[in-house]
Protein backbone atom coordinates (compact mmCIF):
# COMPACT_ATOMS: atom_id res chain seq x y z
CA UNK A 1 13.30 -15.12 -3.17
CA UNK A 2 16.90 -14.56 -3.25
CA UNK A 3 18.22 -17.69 -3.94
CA UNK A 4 15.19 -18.14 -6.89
CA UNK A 5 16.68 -15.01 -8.37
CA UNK A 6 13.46 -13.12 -7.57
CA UNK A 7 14.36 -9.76 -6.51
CA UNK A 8 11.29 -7.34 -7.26
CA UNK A 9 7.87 -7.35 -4.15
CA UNK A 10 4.81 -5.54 -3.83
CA UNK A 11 3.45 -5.42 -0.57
CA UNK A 12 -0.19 -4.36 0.10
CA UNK A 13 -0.21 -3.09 3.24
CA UNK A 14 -2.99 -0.65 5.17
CA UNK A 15 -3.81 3.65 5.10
CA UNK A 16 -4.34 3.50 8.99
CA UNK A 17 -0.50 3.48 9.07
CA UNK A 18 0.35 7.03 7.75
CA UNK A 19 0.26 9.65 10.45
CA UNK A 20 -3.26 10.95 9.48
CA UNK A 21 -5.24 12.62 11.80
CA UNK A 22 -9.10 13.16 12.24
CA UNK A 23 -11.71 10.92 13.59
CA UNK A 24 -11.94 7.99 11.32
CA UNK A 25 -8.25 7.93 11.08
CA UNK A 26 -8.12 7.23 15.15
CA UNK A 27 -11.00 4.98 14.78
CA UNK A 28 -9.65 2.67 12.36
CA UNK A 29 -6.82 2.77 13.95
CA UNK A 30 -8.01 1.51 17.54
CA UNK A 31 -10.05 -0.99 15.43
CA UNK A 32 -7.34 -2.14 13.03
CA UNK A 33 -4.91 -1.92 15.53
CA UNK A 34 -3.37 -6.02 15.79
CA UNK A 35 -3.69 -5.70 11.74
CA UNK A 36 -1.39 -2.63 11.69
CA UNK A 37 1.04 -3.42 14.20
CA UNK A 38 1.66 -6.74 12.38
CA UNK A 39 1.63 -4.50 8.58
CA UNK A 40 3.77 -2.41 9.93
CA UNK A 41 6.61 -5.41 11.07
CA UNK A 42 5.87 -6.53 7.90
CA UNK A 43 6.79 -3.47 5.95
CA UNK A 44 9.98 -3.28 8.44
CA UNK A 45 10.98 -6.68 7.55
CA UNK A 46 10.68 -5.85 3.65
CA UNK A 47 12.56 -2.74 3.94
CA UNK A 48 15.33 -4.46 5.41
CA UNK A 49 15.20 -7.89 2.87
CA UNK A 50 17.50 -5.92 0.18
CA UNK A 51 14.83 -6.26 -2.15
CA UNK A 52 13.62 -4.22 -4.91
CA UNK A 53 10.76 -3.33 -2.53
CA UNK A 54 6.86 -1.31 -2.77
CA UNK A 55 5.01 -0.55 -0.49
CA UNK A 56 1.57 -0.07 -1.23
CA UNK A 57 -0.63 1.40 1.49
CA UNK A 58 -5.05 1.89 0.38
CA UNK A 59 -7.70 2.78 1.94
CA UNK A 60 -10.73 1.23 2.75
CA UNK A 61 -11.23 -1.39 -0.35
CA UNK A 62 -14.34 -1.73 -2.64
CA UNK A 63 -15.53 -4.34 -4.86
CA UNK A 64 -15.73 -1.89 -8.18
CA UNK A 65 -15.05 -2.26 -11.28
CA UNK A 66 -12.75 1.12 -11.96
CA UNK A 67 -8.96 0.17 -11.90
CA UNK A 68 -7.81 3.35 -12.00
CA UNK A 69 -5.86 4.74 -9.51
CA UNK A 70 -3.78 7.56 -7.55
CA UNK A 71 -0.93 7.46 -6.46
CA UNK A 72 1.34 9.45 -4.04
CA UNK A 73 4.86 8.73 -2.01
CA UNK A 74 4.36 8.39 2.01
CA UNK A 75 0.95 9.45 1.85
CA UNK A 76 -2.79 9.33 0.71
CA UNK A 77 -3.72 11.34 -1.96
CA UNK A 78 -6.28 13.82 -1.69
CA UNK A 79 -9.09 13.09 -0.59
CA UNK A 80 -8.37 8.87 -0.86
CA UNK A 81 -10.94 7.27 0.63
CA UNK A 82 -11.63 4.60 -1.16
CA UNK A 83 -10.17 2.32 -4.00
CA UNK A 84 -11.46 -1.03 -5.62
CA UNK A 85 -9.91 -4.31 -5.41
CA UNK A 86 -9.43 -3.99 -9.22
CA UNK A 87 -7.26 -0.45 -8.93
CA UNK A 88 -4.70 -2.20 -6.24
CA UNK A 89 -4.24 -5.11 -8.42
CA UNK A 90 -3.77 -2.55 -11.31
CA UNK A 91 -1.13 -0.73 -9.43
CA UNK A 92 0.75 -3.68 -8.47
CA UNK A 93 0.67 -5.22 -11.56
CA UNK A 94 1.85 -1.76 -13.46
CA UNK A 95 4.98 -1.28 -10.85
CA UNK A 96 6.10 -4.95 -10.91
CA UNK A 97 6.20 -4.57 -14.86
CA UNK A 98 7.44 -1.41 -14.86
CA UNK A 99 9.70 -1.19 -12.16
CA UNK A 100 8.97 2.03 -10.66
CA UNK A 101 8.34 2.91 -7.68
CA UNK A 102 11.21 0.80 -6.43
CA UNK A 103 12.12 1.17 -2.67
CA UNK A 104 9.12 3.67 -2.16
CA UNK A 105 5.88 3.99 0.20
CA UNK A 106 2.96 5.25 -1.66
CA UNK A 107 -0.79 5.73 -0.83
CA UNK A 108 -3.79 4.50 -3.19
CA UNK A 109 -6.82 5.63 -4.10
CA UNK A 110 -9.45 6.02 -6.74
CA UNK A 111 -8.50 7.51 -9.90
C-alpha cells in the first residue's frame, strides 16, 4: 500500500473482541474463538503498518436495509446488538472519505 501511495485502511473486524462480559459475550467468544484470535493479529499487524488505520469492530450483522449507524471509541455502544451489512459499509465508506477516525478502535451498531 505504501509503495502505491495508499496510506488510509478500514478494517472490519469482530465485537467478541472488546472485554464485554455476560453470557452471550462468553459464548460467542468460545464459538468465534479461531475467528478472533486471527482478527485480533490482524488488528495488531495494522496498528503496527504506519498506516492511517480504523478499526471497525460490529456486532452480530443483519441483512437490513437501515445504514445508519453508532458509533463509539474502544467499545460498543449501548445497547449494540446488531447492525446491517448496509450501516458497516456506510461507516467505512464515511471515515475513508472523511478521514476521521484515524488511528482509532470503535464499536458499531444500529443507528
Amino acid at each position: 500500500m505504501k509503495r502505491s501511495g495508499i496510506s488510509r485502511i478500514v478494517l472490519v473486524s469482530a465485537a467478541v473482541l472488546f472485554p464485554e462480559r455476560g453470557l452471550m459475550f462468553a459464548i460467542f467468544r468460545r464459538l468465534l474463538k479461531h475467528i478472533a484470535r486471527d482478527l485480533a493479529q490482524a488488528e495488531e499487524i495494522l496498528r503496527r503498518s504506519g498506516l492511517d488505520w480504523t478499526i471497525v469492530r460490529p456486532p452480530r450483522l443483519t441483512n437490513g436495509t437501515d445504514d445508519r449507524y453508532r458509533v463509539l471509541e474502544n467499545a460498543l455502544p449501548k445497547n449494540g446488538f446488531s447492525a446491517s451489512f448496509r450501516a458497516v459499509a456506510a461507516f467505512m465508506l464515511d471515515s475513508a472519505e472523511h478521514r476521521s477516525h484515524v488511528q482509532e478502535l470503535v464499536g458499531l451498531a444500529k443507528g
